[in-house]
Protein backbone atom coordinates (compact mmCIF):
# COMPACT_ATOMS: atom_id res chain seq x y z
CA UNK A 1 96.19 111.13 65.00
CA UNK A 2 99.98 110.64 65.41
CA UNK A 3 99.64 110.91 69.02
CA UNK A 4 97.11 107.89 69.27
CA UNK A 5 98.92 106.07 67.08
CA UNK A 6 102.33 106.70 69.11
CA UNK A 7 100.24 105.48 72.02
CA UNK A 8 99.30 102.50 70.63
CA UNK A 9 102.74 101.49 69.97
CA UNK A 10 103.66 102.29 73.69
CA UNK A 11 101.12 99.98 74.54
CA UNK A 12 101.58 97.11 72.16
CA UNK A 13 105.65 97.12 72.75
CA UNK A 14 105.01 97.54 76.52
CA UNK A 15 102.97 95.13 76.82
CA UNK A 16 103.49 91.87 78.68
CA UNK A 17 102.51 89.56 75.92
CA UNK A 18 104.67 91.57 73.60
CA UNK A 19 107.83 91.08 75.74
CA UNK A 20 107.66 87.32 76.72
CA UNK A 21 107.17 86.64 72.87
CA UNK A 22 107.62 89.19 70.47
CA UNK A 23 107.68 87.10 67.50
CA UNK A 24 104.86 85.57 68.00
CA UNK A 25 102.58 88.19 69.32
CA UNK A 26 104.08 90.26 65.96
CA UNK A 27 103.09 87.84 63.65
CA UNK A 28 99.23 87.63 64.97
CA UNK A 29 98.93 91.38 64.68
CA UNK A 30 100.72 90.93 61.11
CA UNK A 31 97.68 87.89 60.36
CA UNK A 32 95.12 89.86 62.13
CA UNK A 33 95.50 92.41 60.08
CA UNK A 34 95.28 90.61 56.90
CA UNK A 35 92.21 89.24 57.79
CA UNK A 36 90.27 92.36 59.06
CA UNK A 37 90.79 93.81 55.42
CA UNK A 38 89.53 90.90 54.01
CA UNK A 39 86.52 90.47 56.32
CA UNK A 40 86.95 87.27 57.73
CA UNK A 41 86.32 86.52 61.37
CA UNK A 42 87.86 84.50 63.05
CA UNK A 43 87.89 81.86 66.21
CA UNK A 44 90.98 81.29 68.94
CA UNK A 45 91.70 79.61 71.36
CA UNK A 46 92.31 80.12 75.07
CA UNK A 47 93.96 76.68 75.63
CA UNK A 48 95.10 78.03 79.47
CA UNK A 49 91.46 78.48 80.20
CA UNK A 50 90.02 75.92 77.79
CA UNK A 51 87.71 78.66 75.97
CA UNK A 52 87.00 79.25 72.22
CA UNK A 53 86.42 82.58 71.50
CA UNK A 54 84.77 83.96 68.16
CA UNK A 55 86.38 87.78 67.61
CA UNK A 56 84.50 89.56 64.65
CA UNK A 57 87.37 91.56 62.12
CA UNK A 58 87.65 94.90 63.09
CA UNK A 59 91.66 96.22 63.22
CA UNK A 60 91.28 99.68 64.72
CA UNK A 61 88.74 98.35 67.31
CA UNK A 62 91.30 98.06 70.62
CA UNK A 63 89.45 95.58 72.03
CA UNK A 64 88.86 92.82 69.06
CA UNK A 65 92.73 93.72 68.19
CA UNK A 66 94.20 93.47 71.84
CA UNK A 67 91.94 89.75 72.29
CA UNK A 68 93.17 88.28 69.40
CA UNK A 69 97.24 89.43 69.51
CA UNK A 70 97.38 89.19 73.09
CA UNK A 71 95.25 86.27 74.15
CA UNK A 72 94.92 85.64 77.65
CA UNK A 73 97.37 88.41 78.65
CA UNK A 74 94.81 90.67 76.57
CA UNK A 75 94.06 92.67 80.55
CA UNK A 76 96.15 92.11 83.50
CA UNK A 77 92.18 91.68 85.59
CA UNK A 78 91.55 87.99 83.77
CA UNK A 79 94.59 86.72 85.59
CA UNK A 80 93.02 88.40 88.90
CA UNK A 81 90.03 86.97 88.40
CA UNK A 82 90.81 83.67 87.72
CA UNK A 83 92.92 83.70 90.38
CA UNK A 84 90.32 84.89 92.94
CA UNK A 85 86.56 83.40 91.34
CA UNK A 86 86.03 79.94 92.43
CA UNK A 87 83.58 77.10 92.03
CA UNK A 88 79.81 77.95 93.31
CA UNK A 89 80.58 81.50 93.24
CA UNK A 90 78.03 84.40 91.09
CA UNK A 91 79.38 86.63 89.13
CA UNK A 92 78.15 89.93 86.69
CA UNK A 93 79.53 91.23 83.95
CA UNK A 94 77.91 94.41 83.04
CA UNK A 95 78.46 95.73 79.64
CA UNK A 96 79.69 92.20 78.37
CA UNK A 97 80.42 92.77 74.98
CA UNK A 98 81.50 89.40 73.28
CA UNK A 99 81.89 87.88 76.12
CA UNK A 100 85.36 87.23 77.42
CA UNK A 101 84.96 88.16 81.16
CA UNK A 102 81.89 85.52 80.91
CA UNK A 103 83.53 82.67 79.14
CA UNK A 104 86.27 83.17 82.23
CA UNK A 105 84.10 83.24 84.82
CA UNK A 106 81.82 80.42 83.67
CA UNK A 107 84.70 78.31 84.12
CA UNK A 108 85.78 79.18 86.78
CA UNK A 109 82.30 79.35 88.82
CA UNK A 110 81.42 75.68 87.54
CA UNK A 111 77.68 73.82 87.69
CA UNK A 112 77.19 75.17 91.33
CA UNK A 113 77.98 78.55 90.05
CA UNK A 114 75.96 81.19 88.11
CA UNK A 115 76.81 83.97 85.67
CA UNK A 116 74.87 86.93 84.86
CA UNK A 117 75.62 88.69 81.99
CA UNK A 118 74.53 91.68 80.83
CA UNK A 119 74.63 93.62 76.98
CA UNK A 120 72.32 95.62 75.00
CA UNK A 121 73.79 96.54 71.93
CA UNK A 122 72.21 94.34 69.11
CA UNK A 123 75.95 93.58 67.28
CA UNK A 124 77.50 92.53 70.60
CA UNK A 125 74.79 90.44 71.31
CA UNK A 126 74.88 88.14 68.35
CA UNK A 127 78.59 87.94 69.52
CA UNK A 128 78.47 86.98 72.42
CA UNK A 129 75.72 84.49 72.04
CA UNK A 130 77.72 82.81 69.68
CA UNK A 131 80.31 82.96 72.10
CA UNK A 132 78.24 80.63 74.41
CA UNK A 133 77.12 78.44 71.78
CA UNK A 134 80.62 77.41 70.98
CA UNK A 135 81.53 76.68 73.98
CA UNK A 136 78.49 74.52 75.34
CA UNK A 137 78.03 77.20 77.98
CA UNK A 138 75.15 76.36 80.37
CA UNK A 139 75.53 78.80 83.83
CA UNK A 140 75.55 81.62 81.83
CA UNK A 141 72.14 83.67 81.86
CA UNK A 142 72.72 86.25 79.25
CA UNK A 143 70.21 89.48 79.65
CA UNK A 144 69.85 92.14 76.43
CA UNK A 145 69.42 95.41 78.90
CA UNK A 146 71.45 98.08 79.12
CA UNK A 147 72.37 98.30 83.28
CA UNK A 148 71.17 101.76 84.29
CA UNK A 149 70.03 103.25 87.77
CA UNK A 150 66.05 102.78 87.37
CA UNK A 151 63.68 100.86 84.69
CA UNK A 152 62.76 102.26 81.33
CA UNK A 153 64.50 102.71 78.04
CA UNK A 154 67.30 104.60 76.66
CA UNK A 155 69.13 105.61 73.37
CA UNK A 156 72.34 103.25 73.60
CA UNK A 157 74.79 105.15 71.02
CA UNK A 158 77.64 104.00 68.43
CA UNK A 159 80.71 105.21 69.62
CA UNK A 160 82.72 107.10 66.49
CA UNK A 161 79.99 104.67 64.88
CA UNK A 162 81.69 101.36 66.03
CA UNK A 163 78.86 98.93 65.84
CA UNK A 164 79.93 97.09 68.83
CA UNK A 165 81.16 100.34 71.15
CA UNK A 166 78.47 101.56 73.15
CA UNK A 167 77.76 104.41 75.08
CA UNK A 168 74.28 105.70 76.97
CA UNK A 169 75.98 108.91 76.44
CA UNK A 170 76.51 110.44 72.76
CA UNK A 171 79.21 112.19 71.30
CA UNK A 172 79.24 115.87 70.40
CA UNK A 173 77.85 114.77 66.90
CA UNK A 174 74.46 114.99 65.40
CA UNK A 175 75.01 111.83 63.38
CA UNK A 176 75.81 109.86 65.99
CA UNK A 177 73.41 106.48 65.50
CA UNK A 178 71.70 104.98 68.53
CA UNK A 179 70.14 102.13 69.76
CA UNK A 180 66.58 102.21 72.14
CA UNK A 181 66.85 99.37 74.16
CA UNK A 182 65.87 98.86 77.66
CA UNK A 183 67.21 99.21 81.08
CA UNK A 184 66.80 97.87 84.24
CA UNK A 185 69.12 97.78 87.70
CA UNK A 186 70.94 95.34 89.06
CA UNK A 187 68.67 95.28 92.25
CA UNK A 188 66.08 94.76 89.85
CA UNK A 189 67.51 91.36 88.80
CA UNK A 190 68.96 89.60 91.68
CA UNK A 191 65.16 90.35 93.45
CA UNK A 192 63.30 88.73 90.46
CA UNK A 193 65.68 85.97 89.80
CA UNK A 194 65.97 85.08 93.46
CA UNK A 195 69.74 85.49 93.48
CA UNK A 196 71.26 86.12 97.38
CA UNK A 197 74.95 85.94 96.65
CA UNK A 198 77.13 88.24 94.25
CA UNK A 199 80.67 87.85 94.56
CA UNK A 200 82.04 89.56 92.11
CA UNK A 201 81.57 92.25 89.46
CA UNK A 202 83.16 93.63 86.32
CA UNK A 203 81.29 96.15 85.00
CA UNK A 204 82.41 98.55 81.48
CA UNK A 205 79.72 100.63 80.29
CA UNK A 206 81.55 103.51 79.16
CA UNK A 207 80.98 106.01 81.41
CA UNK A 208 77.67 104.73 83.34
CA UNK A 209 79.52 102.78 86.24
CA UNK A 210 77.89 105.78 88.00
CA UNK A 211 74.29 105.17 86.99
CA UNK A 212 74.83 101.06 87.47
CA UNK A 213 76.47 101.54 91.40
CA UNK A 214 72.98 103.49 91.84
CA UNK A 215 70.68 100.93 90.69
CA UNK A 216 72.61 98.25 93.39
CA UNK A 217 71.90 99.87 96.14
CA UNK A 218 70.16 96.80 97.85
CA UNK A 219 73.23 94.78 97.16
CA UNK A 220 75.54 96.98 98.17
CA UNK A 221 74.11 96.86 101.63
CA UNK A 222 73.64 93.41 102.04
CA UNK A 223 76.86 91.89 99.96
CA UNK A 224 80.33 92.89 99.36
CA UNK A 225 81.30 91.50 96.10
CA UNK A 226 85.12 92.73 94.45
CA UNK A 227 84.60 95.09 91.62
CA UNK A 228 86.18 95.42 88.75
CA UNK A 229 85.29 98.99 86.74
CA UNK A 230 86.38 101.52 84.64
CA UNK A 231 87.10 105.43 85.42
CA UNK A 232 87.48 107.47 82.40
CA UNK A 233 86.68 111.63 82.12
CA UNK A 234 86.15 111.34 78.36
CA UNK A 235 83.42 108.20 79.03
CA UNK A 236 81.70 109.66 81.87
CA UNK A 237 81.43 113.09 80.33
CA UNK A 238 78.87 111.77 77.26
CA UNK A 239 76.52 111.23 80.51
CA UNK A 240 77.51 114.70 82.13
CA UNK A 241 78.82 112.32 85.31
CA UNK A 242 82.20 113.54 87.52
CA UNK A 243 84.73 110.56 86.36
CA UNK A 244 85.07 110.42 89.98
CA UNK A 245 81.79 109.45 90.36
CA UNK A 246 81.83 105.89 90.91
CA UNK A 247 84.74 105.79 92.59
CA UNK A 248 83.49 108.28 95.70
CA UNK A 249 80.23 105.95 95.39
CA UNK A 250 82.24 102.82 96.04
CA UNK A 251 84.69 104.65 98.87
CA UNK A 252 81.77 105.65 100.42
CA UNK A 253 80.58 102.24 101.47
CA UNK A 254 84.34 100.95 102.89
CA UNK A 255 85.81 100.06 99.43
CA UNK A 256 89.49 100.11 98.80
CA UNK A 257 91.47 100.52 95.59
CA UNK A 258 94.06 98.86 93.50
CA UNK A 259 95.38 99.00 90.52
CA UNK A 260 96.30 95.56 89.05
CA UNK A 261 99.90 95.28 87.63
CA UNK A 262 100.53 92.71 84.51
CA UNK A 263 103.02 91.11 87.29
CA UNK A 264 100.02 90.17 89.40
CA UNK A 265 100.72 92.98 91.94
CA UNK A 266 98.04 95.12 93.32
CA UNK A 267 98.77 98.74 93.83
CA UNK A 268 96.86 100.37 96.45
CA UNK A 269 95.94 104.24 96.07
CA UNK A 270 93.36 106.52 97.79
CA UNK A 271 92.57 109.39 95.29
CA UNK A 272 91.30 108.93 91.83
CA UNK A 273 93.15 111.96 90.40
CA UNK A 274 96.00 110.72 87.33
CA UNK A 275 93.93 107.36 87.52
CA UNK A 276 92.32 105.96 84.12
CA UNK A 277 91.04 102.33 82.89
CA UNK A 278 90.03 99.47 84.74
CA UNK A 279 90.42 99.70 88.75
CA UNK A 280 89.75 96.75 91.00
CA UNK A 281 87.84 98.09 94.37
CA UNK A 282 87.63 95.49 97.12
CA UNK A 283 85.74 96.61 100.24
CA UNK A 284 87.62 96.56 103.82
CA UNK A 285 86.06 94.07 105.67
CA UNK A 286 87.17 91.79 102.63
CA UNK A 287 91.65 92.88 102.10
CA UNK A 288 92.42 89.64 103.99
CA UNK A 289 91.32 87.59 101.07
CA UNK A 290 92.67 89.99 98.39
């Protein structure tokens, strides 16, 4: 317990929000925490983007927490993205949660533009389709699957019983609750919905990049979109999956890998090994336009 906690204050402190405006990024985790004990949710604003963004109260979920204190700094890969995602382009975001990778990229793709986006879990959902509403969203197509390597169902489970952290694998607890929801691929999709481009991808499903790389199989042979995913032993280990399982998938095809910095930097490496959170892959053929 005092470990994570020191961690967290590592983070927060270290963080570039935190250090181009301490005061200010103090005083929202001061008012965000108010308002998670009193239950009230609340909606920001992304003025650099021009997004609204409704975050439900939840203090000691990182991600609500992080979003709402840090804003658009909130992950050193929204600043990548909208620097590299441009108008026309398609985009996925696998394991979408509320939404903020979508809300991003629907901007930034435009009218000419499509996003895909893709959550099962039933809180996250309500969430993010508020999300949309608020924001008059209209290139967004939002699909309630869970992104797996084949079609069928699954149990989606409640991470330390988080109703909006989701995992296809469970925890070493009997009273972990679950969701069955459905699953489909991503090769799936782009056949049925006619969809011949994918340029990028940011996918988070907690351990299942794996299982999602799989089911893409088609579009990994005929596209080579950037990636954005996560690599975590803890995640991957619910689904008895090597944590270096994506990653050899995606080196195996002529990806590359970077870390991105919260100075913009990317940060090339070739082994997996010391390596946790998000990574950015972007395949060979493709460096030039890094």
């Amino acid at each position: 317990m005092i470990a994570s906690l020191r961690n967290k204050f590592h983070y927060f402190i270290n963080h570039k929000a935190f250090k181009e405006s301490p005061l200010k990024v103090t005083y929202r985790l001061i008012y965000w925490w108010i308002v998670c004990q009193l239950s009230i949710p609340q909606t920001i604003s992304f003025k650099k983007w021009n997004v609204r963004f409704f975050v439900p109260p939840g203090f000691y979920r990182t991600g609500n927490t992080s979003l709402f204190v840090f804003r658009e700094s909130y992950e050193p890969e929204l600043d990548y993205i909208k620097r590299s995602l441009s108008s026309g382009e398609v985009f996925i975001d696998a394991g979408a949660n509320c939404g903020i990778y979508t809300l991003l990229a629907s901007k930034l793709v435009g009218d000419s533009g499509k996003v895909l986006s893709f959550e099962p879990g039933i809180e996250s959902i309500k969430n993010i389709e508020r999300n949309l509403e608020i924001n008059a969203v209209t290139n967004v197509k939002l699909f309630k699957v869970a992104l797996s390597e084949q079609e069928g169902t699954a149990k989606l489970y409640h991470i330390e019983n988080a109703p909006t952290s989701y995992s296809l694998g469970s925890e070493e607890s009997e009273e972990t609750s679950f969701e069955e929801v459905p699953t489909t691929t991503i090769d799936h999709v782009l056949a049925h919905e006619g969809i011949e481009r994918v340029d990028f991808i940011k996918i988070d499903v907690e351990g299942a990049e794996e299982l999602v790389f799989r089911g893409a199989t088609s579009l990994f042979s005929h596209m080579k979109p950037k990636v954005i995913f996560e690599i975590s032993s803890k995640t991957s280990g619910r689904l008895n999956l090597s944590y270096d399982g994506a990653f050899n998938f995606l080196k195996g095809i002529g990806y590359q890998f970077f870390k991105v910095k919260n100075t913009g930097e990317l940060l090339n490496f070739e082994s997996p090994e010391g390596i946790t959170g998000n990574i950015l892959a972007i395949h060979k053929d493709n460096l030039v336009t890094a």
